[in-house]
N, C-alpha and C. Protein backbone atom coordinates (compact mmCIF):
# COMPACT_ATOMS: atom_id res chain seq x y z
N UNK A 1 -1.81 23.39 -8.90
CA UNK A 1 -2.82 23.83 -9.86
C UNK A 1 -2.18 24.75 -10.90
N UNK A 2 -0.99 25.61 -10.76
CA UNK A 2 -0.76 26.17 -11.59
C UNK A 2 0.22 25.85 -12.41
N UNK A 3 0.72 24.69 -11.44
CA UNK A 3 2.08 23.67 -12.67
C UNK A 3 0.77 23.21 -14.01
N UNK A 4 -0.11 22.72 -13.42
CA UNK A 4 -1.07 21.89 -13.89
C UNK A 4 -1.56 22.77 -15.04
N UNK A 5 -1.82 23.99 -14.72
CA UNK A 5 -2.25 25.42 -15.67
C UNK A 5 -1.11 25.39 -17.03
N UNK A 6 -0.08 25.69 -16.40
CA UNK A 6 1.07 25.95 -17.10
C UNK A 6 1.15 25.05 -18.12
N UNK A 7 1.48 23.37 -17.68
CA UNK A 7 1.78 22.67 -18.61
C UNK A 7 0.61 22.93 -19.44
N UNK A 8 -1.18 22.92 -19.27
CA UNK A 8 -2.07 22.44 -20.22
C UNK A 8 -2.16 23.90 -21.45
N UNK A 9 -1.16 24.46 -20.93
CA UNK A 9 -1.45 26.35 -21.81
C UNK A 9 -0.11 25.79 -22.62
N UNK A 10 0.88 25.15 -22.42
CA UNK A 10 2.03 24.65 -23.04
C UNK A 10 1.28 23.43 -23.80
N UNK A 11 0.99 22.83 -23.52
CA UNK A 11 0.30 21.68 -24.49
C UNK A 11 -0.46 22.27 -25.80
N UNK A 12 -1.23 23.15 -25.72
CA UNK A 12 -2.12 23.92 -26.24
C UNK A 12 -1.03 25.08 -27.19
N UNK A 13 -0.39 25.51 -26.96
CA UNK A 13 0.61 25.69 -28.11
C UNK A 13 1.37 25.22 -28.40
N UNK A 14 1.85 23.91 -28.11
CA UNK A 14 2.34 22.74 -28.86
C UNK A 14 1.56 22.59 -29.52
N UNK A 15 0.35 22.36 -29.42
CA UNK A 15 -0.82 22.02 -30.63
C UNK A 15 -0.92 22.85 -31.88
N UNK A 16 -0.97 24.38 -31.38
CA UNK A 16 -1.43 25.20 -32.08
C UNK A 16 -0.43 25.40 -33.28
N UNK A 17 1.02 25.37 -32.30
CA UNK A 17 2.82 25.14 -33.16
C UNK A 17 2.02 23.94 -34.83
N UNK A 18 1.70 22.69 -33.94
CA UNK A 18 1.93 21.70 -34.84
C UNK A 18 0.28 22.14 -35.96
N UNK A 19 -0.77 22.94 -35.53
CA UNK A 19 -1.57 23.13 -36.38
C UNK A 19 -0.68 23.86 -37.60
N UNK A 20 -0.14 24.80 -37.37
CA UNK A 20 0.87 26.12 -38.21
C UNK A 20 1.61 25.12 -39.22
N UNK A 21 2.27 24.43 -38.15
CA UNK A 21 3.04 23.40 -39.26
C UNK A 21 2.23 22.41 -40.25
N UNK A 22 0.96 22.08 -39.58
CA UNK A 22 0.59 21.09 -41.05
C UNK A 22 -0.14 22.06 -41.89
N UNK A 23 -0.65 23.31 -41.46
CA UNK A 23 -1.22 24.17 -42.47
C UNK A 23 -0.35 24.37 -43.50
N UNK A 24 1.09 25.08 -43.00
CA UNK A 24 2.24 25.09 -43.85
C UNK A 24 2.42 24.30 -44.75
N UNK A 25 2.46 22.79 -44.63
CA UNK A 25 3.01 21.72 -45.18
C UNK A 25 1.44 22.07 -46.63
N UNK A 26 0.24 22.02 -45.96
CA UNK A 26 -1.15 21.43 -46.86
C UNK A 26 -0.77 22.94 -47.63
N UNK A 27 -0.21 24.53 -47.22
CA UNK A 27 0.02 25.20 -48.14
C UNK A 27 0.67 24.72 -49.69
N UNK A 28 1.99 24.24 -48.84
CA UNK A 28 3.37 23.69 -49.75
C UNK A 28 2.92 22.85 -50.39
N UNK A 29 1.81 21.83 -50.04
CA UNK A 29 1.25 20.48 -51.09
C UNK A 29 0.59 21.19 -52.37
N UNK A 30 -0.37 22.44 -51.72
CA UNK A 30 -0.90 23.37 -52.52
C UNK A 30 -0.62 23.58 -53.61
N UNK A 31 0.79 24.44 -53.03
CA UNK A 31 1.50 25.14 -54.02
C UNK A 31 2.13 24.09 -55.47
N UNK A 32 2.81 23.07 -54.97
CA UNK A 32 3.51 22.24 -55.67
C UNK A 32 2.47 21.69 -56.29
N UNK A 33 1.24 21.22 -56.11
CA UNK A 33 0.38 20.65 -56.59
C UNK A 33 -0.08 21.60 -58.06
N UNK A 34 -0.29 22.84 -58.07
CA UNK A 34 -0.28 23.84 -58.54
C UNK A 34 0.63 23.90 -59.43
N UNK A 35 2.04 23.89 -59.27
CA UNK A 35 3.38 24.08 -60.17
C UNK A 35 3.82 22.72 -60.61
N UNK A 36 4.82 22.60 -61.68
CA UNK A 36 5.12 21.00 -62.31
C UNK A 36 6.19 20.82 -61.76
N UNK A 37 5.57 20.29 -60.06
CA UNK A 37 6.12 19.61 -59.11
C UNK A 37 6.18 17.92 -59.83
N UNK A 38 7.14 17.21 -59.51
CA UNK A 38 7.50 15.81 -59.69
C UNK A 38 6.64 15.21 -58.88
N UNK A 39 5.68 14.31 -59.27
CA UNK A 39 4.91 13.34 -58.34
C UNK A 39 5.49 12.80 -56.89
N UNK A 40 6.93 12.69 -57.11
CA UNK A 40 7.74 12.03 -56.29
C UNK A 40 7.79 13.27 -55.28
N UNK A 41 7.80 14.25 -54.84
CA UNK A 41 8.08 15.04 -53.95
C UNK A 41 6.82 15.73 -53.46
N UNK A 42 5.78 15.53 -53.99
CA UNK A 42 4.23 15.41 -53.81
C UNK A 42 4.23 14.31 -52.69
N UNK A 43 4.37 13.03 -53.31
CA UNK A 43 4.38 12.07 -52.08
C UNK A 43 5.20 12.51 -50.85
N UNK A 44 6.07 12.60 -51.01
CA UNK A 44 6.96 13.22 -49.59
C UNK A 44 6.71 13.85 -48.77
N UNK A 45 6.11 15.46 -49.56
CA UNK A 45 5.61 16.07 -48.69
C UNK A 45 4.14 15.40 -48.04
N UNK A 46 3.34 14.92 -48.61
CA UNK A 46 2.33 14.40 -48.21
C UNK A 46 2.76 13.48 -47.22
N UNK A 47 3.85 12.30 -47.11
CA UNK A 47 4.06 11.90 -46.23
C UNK A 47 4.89 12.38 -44.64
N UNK A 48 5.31 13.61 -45.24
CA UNK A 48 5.62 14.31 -43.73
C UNK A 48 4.57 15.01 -43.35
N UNK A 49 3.35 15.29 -44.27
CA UNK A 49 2.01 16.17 -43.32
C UNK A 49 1.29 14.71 -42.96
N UNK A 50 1.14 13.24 -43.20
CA UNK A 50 0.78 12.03 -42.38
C UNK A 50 1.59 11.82 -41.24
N UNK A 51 3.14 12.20 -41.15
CA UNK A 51 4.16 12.07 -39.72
C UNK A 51 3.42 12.94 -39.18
N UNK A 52 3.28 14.17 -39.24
CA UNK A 52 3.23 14.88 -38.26
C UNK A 52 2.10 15.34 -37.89
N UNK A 53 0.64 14.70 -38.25
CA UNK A 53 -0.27 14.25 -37.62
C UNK A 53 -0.13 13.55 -36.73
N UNK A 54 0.52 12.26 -37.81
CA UNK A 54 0.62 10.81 -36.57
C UNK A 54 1.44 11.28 -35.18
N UNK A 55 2.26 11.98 -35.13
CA UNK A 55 3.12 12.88 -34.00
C UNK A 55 1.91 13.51 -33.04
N UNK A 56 1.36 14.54 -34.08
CA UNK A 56 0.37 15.50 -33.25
C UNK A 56 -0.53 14.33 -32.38
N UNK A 57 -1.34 13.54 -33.27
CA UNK A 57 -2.49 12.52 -32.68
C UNK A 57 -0.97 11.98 -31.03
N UNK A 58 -0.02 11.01 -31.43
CA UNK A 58 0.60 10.96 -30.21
C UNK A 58 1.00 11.69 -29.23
N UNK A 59 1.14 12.42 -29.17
CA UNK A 59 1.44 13.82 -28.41
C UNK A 59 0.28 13.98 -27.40
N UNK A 60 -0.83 13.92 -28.47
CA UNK A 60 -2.21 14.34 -27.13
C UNK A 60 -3.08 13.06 -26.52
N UNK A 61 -2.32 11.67 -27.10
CA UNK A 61 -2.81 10.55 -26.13
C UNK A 61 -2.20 10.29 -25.49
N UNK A 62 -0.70 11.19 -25.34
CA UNK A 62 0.11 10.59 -24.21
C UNK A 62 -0.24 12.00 -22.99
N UNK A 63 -0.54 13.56 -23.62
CA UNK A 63 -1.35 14.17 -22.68
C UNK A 63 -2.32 13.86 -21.85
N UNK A 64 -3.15 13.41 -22.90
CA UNK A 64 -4.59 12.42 -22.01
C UNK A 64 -4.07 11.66 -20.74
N UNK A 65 -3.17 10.49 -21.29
CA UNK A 65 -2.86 9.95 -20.10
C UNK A 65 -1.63 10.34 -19.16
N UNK A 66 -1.28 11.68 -19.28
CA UNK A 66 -0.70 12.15 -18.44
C UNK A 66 -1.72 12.73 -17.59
N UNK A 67 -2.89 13.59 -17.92
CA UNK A 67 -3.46 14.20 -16.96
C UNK A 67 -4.79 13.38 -16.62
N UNK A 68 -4.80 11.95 -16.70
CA UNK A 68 -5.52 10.93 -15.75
C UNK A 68 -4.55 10.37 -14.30
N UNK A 69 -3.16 10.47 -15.17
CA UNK A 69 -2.67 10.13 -14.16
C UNK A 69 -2.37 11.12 -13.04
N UNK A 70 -2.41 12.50 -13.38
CA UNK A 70 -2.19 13.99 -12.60
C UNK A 70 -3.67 13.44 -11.79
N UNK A 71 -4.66 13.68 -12.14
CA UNK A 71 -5.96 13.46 -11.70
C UNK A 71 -6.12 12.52 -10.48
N UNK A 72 -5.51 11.18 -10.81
CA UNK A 72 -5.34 9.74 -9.93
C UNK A 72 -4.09 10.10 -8.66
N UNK A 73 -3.13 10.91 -9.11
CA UNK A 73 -2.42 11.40 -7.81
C UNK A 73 -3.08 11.99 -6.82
N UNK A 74 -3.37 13.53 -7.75
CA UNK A 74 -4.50 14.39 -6.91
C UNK A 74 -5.08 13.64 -5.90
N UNK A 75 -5.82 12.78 -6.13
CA UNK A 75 -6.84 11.71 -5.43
C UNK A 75 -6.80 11.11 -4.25
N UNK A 76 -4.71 10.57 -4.56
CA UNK A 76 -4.69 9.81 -3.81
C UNK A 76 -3.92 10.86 -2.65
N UNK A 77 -3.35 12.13 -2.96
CA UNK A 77 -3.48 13.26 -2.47
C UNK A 77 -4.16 14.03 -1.56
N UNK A 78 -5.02 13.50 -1.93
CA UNK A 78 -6.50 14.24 -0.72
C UNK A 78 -6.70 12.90 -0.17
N UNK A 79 -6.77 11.91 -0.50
CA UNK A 79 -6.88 10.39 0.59
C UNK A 79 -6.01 10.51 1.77
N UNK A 80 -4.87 10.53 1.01
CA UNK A 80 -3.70 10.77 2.06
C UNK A 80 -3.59 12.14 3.11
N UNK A 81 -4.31 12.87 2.71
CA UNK A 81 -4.44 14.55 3.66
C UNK A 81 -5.37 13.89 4.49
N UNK A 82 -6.66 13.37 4.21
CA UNK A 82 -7.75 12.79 4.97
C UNK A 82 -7.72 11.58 6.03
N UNK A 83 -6.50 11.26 5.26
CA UNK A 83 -6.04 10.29 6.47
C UNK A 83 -5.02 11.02 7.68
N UNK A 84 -3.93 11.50 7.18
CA UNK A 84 -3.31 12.20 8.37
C UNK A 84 -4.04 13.39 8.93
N UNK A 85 -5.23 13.92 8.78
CA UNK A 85 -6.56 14.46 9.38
C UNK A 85 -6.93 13.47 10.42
N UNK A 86 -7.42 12.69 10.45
CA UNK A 86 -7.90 11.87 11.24
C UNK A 86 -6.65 11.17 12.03
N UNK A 87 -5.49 10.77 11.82
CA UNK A 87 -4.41 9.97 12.54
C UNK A 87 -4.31 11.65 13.62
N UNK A 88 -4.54 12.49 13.08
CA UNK A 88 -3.58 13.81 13.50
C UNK A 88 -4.71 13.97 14.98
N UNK A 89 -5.94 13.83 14.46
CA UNK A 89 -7.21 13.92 15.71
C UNK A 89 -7.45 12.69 16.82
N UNK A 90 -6.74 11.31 15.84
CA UNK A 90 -7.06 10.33 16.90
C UNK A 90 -5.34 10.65 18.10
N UNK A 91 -4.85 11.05 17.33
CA UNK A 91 -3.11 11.21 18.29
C UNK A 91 -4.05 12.24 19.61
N UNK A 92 -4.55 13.21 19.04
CA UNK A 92 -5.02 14.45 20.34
C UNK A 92 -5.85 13.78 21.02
N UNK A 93 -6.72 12.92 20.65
CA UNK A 93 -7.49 11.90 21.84
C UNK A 93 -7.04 11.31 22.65
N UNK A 94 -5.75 10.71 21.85
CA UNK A 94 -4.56 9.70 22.87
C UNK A 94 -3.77 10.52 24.02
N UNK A 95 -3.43 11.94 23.46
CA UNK A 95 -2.81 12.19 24.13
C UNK A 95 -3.64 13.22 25.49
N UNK A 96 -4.76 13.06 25.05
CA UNK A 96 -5.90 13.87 26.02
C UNK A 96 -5.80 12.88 27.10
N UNK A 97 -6.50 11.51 26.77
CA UNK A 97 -6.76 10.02 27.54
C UNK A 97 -5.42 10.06 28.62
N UNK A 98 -4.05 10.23 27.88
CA UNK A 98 -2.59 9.88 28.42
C UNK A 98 -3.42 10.67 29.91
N UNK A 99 -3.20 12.05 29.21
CA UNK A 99 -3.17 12.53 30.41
C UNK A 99 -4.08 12.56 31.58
N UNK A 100 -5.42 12.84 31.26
CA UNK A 100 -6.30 12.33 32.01
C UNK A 100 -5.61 10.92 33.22
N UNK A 101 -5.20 9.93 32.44
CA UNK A 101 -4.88 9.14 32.94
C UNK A 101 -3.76 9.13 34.17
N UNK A 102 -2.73 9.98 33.38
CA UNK A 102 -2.04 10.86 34.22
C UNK A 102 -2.06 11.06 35.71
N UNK A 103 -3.22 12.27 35.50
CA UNK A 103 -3.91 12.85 36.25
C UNK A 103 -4.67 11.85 37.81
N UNK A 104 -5.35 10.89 37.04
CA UNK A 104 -6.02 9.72 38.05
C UNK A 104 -4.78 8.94 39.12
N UNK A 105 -3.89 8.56 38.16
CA UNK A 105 -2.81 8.44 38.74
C UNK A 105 -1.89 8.86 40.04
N UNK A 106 -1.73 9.80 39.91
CA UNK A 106 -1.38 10.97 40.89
C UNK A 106 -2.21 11.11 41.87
N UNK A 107 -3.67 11.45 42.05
CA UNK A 107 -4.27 11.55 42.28
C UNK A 107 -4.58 10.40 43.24
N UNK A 108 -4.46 9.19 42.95
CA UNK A 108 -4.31 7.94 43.54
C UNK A 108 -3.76 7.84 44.14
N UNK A 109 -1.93 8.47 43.62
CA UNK A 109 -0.82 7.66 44.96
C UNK A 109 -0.89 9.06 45.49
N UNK A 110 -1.28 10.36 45.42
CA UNK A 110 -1.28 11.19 46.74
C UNK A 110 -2.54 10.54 47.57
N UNK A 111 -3.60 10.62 47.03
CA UNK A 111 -4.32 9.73 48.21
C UNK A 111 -3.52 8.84 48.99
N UNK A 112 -3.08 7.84 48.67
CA UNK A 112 -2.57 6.41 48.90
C UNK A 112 -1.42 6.87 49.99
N UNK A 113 -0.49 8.36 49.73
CA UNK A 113 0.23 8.05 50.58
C UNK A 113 0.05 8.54 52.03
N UNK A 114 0.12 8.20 53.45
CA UNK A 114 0.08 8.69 54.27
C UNK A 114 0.75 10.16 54.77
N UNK A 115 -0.28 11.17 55.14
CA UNK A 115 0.00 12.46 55.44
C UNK A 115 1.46 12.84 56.12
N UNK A 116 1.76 14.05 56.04
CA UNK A 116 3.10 13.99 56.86
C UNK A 116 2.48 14.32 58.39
N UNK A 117 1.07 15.10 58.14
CA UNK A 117 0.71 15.47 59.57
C UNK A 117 0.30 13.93 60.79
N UNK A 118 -0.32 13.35 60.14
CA UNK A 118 -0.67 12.07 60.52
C UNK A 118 0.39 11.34 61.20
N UNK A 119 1.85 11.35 60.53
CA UNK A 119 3.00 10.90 60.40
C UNK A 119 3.73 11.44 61.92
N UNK A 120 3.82 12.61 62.18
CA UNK A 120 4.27 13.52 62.97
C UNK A 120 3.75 12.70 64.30
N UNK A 121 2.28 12.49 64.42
CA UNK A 121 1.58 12.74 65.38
C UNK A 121 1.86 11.12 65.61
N UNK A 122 2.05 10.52 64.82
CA UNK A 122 2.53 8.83 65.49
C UNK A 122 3.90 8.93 65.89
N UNK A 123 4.58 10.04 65.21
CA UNK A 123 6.02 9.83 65.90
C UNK A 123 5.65 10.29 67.50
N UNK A 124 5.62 11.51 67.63
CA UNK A 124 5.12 11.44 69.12
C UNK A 124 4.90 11.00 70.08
């Protein structure tokens, strides 16, 4: 959660970076627009404040689908905890049953085997 924090507070001044920069640029169009700037360097700059939109706009659809896909891990994250939850509870059943079973076992062949006192008294 706090990688997750981190990057989206880093994204968010990447943004804010690239707001500064096209303000800058729409200053500089300003300015030149203003002074007997050459048409030709009007366009230019205008076409590096269209790059670096088109940049900014890419930047935050590849965020988007970075944090669907953060989201879709998460998910499968807690699937996967919820499953070794349950493998982790059916193992303690098994190994309850084992023993129990164990237990019957034993229980059986000491019955089953003939006493030593019993034993004694036929040797006799």
């Amino acid at each position: 959660a706090e990688a997750r924090e981190r990057e989206r507070l880093l994204a968010e001044v990447d943004l804010e970076r690239s707001g500064h920069e096209r303000e800058a640029l729409r200053n500089l169009t300003v300015q030149l627009q203003s002074s007997s700037v050459p048409f030709e360097k009007l366009q230019e700059v205008e076409g590096k404040l269209r790059a670096s939109e088109m940049e900014r706009d890419r930047v935050e659809r590849a965020m988007t689908g970075l944090e669907a896909a953060v989201k879709a891990r998460d998910q499968r994250l807690v699937t996967l905890e919820e499953e070794v939850q349950e493998m982790t509870a059916a193992m303690r059943i098994a190994r309850e049953l084992y023993g129990e079973q164990q237990q019957r076992t034993e229980l059986l062949e000491h019955a089953s085997r003939p006493s030593l006192h019993g034993m004694q008294g036929d040797a006799a």
